[in-house]
Every structure is written in C-alpha cells, then in structure tokens.
N, C-alpha and C. Protein backbone atom coordinates (compact mmCIF):
# COMPACT_ATOMS: atom_id res chain seq x y z
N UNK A 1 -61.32 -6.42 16.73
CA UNK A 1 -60.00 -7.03 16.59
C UNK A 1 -59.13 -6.10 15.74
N UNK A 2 -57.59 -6.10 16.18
CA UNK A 2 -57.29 -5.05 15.57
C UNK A 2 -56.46 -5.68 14.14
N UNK A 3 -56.25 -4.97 13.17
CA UNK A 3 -55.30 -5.52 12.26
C UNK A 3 -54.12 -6.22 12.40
N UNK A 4 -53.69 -7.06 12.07
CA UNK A 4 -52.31 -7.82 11.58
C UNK A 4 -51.32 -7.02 11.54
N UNK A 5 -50.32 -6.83 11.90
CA UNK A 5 -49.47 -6.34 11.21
C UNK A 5 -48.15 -7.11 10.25
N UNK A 6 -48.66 -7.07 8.79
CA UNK A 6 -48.22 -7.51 7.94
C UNK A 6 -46.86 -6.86 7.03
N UNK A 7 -46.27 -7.35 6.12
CA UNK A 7 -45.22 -6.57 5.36
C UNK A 7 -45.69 -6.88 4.14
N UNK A 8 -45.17 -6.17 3.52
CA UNK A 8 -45.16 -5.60 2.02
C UNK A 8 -44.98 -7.27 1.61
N UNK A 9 -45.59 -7.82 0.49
CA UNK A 9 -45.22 -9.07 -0.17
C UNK A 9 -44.00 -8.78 -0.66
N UNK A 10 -42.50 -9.18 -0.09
CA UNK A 10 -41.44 -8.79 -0.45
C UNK A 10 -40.62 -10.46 -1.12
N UNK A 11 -41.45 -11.51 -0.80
CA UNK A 11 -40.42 -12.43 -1.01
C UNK A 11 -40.06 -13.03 -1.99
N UNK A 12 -39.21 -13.71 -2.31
CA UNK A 12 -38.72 -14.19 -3.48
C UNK A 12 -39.63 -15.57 -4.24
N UNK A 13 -39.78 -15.33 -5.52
CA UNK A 13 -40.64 -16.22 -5.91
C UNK A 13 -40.49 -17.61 -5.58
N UNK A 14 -39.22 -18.03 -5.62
CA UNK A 14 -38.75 -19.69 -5.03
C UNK A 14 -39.83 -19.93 -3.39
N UNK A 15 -40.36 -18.39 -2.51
CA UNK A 15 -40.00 -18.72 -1.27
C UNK A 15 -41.95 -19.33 -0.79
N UNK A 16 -41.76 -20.30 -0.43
CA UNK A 16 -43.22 -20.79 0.66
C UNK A 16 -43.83 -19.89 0.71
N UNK A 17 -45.23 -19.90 0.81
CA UNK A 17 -45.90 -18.98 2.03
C UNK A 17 -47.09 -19.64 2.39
N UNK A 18 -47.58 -20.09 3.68
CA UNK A 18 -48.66 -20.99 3.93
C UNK A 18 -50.17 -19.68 4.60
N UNK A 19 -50.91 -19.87 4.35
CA UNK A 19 -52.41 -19.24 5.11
C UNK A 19 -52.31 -19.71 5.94
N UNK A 20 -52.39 -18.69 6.94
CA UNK A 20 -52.70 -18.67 8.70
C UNK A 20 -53.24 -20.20 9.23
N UNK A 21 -54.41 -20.89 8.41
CA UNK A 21 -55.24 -22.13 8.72
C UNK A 21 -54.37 -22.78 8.56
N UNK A 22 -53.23 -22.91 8.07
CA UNK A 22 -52.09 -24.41 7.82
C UNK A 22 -51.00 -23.73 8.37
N UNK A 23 -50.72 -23.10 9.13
CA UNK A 23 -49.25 -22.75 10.15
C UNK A 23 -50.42 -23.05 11.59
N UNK A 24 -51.55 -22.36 11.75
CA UNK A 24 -52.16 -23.40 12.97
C UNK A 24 -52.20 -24.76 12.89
N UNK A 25 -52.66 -25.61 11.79
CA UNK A 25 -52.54 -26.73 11.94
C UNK A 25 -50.93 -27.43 12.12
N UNK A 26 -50.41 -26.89 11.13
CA UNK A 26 -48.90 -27.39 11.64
C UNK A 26 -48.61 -26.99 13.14
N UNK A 27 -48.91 -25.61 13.82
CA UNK A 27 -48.27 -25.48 15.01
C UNK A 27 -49.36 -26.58 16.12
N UNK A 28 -50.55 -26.71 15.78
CA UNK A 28 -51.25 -27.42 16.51
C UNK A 28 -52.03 -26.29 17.35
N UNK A 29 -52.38 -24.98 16.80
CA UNK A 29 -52.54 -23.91 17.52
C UNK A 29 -54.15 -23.74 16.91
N UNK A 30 -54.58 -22.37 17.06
CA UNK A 30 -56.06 -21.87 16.39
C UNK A 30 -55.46 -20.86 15.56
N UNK A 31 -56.10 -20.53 14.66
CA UNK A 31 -55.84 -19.25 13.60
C UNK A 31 -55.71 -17.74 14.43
N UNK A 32 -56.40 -17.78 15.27
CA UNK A 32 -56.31 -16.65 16.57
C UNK A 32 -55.11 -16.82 17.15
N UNK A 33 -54.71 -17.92 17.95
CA UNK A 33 -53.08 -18.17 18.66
C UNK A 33 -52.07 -17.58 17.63
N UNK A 34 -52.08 -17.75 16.22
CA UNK A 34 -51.21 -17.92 14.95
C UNK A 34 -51.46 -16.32 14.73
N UNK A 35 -52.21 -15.75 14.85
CA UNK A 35 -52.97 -14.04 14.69
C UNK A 35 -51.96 -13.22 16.03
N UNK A 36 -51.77 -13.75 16.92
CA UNK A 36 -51.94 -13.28 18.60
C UNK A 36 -49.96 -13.79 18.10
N UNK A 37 -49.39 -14.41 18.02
CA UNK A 37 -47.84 -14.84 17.20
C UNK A 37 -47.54 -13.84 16.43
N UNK A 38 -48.12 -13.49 15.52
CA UNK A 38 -47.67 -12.39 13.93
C UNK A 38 -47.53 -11.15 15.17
N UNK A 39 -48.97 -10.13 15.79
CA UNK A 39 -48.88 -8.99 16.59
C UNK A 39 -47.88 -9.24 17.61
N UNK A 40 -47.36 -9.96 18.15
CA UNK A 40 -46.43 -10.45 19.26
C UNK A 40 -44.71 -10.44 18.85
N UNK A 41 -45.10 -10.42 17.12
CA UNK A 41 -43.54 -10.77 16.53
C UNK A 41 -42.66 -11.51 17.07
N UNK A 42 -43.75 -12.86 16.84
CA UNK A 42 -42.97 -14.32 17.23
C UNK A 42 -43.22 -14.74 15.57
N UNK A 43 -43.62 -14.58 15.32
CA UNK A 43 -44.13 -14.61 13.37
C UNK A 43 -43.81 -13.80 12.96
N UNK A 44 -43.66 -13.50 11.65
CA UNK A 44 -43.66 -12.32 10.99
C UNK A 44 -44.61 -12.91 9.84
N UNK A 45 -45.32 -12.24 9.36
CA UNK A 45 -46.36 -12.48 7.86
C UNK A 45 -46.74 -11.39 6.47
N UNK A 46 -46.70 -12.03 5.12
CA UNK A 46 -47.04 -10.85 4.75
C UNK A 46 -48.49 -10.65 4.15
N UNK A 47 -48.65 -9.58 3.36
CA UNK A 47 -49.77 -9.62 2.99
C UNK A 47 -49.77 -9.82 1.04
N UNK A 48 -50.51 -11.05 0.75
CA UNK A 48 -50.90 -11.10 -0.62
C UNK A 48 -51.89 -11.36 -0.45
N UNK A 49 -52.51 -9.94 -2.11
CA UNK A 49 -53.99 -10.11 -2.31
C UNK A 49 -54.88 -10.39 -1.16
N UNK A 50 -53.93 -9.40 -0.22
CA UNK A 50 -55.27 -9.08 0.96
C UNK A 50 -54.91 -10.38 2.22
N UNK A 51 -54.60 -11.29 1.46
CA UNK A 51 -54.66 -12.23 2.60
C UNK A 51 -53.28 -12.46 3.54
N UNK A 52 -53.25 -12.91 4.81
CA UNK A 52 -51.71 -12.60 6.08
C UNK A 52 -51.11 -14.39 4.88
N UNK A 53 -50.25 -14.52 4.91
CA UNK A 53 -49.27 -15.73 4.78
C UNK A 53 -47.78 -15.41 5.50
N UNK A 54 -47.60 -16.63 5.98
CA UNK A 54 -46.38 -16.57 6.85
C UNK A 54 -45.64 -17.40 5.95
N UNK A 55 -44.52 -17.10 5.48
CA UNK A 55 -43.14 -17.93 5.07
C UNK A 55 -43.02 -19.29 5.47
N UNK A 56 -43.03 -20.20 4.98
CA UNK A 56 -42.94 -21.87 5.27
C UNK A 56 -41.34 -21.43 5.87
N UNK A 57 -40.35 -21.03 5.85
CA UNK A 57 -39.43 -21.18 6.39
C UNK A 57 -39.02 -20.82 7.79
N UNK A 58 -40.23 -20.04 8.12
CA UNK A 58 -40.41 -19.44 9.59
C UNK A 58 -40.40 -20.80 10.39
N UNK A 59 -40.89 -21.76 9.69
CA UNK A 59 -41.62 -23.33 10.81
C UNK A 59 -40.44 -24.09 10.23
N UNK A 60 -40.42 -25.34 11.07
CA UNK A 60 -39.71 -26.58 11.12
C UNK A 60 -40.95 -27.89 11.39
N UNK A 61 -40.02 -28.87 11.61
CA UNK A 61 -40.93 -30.06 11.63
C UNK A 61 -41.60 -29.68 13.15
N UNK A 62 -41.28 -29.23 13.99
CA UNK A 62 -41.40 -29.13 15.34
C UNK A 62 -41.76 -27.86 15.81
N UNK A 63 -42.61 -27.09 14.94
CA UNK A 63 -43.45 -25.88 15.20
C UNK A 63 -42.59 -24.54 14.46
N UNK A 64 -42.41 -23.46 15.16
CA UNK A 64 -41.47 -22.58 14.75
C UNK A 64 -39.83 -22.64 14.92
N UNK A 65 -39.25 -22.20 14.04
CA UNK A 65 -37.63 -22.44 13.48
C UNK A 65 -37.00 -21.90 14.78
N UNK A 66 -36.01 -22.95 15.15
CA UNK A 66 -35.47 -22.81 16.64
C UNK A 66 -34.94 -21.36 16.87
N UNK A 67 -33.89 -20.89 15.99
CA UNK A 67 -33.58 -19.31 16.71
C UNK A 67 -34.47 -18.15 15.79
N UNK A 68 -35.70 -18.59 15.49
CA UNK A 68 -36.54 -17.42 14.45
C UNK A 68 -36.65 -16.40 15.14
N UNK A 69 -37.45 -17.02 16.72
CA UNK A 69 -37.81 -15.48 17.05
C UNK A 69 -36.68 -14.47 17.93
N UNK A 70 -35.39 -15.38 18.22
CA UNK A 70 -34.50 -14.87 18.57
C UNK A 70 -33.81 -14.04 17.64
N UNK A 71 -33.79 -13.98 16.33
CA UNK A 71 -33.32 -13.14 15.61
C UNK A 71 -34.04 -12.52 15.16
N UNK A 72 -35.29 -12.42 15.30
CA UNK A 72 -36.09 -11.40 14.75
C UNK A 72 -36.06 -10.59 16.15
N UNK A 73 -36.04 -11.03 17.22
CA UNK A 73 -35.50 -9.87 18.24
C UNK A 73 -34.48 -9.00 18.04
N UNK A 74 -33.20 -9.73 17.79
CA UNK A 74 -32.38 -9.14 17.46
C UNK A 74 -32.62 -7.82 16.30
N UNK A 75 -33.37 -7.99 15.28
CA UNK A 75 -33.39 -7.27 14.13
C UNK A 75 -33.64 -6.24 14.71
N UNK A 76 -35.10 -6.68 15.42
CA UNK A 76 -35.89 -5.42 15.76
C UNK A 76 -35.21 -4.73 17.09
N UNK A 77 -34.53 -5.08 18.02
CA UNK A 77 -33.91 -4.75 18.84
C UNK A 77 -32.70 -3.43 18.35
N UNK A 78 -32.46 -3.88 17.19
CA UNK A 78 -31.38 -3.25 16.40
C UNK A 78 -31.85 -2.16 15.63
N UNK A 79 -32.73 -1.91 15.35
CA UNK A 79 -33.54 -0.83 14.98
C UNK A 79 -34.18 -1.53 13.59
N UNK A 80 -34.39 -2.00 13.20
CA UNK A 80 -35.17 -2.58 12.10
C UNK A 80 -36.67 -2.45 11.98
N UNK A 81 -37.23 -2.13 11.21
CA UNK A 81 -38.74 -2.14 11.25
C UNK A 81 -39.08 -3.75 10.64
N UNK A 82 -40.39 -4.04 10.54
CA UNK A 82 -41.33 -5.41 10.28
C UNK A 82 -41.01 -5.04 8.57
N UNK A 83 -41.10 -4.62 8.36
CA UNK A 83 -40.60 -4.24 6.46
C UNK A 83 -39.12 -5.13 6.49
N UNK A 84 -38.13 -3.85 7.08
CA UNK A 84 -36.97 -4.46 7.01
C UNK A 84 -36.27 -5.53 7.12
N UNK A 85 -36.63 -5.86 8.13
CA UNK A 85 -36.39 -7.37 8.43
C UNK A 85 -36.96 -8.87 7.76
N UNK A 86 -37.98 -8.45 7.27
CA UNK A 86 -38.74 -9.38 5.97
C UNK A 86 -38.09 -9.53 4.93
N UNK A 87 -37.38 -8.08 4.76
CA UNK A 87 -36.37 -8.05 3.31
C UNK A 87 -34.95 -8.97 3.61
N UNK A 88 -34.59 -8.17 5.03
CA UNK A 88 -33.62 -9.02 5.45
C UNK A 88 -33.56 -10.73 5.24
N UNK A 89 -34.61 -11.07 5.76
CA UNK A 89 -34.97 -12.56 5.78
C UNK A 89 -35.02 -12.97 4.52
N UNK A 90 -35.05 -12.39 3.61
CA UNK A 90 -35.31 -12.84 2.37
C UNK A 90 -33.97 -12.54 1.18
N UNK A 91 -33.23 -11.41 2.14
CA UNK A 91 -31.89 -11.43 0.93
C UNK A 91 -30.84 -12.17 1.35
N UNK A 92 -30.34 -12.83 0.06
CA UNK A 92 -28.83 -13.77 -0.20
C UNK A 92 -28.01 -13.75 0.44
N UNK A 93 -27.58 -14.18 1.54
CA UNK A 93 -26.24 -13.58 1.81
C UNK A 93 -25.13 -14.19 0.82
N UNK A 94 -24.12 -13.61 0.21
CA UNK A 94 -23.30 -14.32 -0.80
C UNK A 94 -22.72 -15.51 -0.02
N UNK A 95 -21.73 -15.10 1.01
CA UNK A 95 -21.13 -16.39 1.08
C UNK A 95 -21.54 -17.83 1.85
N UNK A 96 -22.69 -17.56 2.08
CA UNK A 96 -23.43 -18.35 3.03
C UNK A 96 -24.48 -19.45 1.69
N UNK A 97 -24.82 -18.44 0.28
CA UNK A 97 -25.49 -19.00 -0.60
C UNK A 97 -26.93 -19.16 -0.50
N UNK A 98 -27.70 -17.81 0.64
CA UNK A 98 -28.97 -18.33 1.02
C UNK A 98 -29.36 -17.53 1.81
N UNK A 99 -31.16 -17.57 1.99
CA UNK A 99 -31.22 -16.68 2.63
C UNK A 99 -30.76 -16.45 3.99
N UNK A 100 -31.20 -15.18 4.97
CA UNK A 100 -30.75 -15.74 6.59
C UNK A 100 -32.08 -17.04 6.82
N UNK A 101 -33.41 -16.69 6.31
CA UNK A 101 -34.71 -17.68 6.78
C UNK A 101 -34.29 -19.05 6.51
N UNK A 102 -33.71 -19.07 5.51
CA UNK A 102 -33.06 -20.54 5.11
C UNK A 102 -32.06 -21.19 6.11
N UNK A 103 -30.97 -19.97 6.41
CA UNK A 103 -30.14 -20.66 7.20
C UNK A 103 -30.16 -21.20 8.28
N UNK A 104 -31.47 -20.70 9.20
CA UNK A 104 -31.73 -20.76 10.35
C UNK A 104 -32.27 -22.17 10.31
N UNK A 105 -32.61 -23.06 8.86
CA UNK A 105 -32.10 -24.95 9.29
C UNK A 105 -30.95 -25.31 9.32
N UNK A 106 -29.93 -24.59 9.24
CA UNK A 106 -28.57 -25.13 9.58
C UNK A 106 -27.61 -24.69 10.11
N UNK A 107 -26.72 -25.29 9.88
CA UNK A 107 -25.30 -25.09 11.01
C UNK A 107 -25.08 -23.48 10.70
N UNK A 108 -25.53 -22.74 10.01
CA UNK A 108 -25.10 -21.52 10.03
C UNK A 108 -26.38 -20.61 10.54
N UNK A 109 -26.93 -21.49 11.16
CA UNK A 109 -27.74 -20.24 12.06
C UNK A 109 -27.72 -19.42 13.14
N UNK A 110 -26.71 -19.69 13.76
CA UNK A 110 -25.73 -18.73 14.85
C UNK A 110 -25.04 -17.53 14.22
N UNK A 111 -24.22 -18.02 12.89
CA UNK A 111 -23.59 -16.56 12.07
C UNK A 111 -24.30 -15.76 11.32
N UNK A 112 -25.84 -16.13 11.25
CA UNK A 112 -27.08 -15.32 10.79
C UNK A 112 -27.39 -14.40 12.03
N UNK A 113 -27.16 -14.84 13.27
CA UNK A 113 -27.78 -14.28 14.04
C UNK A 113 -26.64 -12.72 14.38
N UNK A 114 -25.41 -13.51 14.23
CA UNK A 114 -24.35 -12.95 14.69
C UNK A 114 -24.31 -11.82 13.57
N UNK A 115 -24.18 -12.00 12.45
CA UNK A 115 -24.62 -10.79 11.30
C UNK A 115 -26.02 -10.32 11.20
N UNK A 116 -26.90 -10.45 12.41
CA UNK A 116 -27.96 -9.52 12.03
C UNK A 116 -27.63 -8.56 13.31
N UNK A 117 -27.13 -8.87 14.53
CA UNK A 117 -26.29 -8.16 15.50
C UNK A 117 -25.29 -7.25 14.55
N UNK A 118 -24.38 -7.61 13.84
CA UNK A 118 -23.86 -6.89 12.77
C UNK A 118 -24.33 -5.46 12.04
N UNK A 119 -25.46 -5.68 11.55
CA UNK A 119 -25.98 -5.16 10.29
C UNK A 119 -26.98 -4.14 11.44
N UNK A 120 -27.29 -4.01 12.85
CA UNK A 120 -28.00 -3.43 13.95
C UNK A 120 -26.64 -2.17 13.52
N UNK A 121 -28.15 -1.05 13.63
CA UNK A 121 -27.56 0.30 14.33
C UNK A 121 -26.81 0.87 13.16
C-alpha cells in the first residue's frame, strides 16, 4: 500500500482534526474508502506525530462539506500544491472573518470558491 499523501501539520490551534477511524464512521465508509478519498484529493489530511487526521471542517452533518472537493479542485487546478492549499484552507480571510474551510458552511462559500479561482496562477 502506498503512502498517504499528507501535509505538513499546518493548522491553527482552534482547528478540529479527527483520525481516519471517526471521518469513516461519520462518512459511514471503511478507513481504506477514507485512505482511497485523501490519495484521490477528495480529502485532504495532515500528518501529526505520524498519524493522517483530516480537519473536522472538511465534513458536515451529511458526509463531506458540499463545495470541499470542488474547491480543492479549483486550488489544485490553479497550480497549488497539497501544502498550499492546506495553508490556504486554513488562512483568515479578513473580510469574510474566517477561514475559506470554515466558510464553506455558509453563505459565503461560493466567494471562497470564487477567490480561490482568484488567487490561481
């Protein structure tokens, strides 16, 4: 099996991070499906103390966050590496008050998407 591909533990201390065994149980998936998600970059995860954790803000009540993996297309579409875009996900935007991972529960998750189209290239 090949490695994970994980990012640098970049996130902010406020931010979630659940073990692979509780984003399968929340998705209703196997730790393999949730493994086979991260390499697919429908997830993104990082690595602490060795172990993959995915961001609680990646998920919703109803599996993964409705436009997550659409903007993580976008990122990476835009030239972004799995680093970058982790950071991305994780820095402030000022006038928004939050991260983009955050925003993507609310009404401003279209102008996250629309400024990561932005911030491409």
């Amino acid at each position: 099996m090949s490695s994970l591909p994980l990012s640098d533990d970049c996130l902010p201390a406020d931010a979630e991070a659940l073990p692979l065994s509780e984003v399968a149980g929340r998705l209703g998936v196997s730790a393999n499906r949730v493994r086979t998600l991260i390499r697919d970059h429908h997830l993104l995860a990082v690595s602490r103390g060795g172990e993959p954790l995915v961001p609680a803000l990646f998920l919703d009540d109803h599996g993964i966050a409705k436009h997550f993996t659409g903007l993580v297309e976008v990122l990476f579409d835009g030239g972004f590496t799995r680093d970058e875009a982790m950071r991305w996900l994780f820095t402030e935007i000022d006038d928004l008050g939050m991260y983009p991972a955050a925003a993507l529960h609310t009404h401003s998750a279209r102008e996250v998407i629309r400024r990561a189209q932005a911030a491409a290239f």
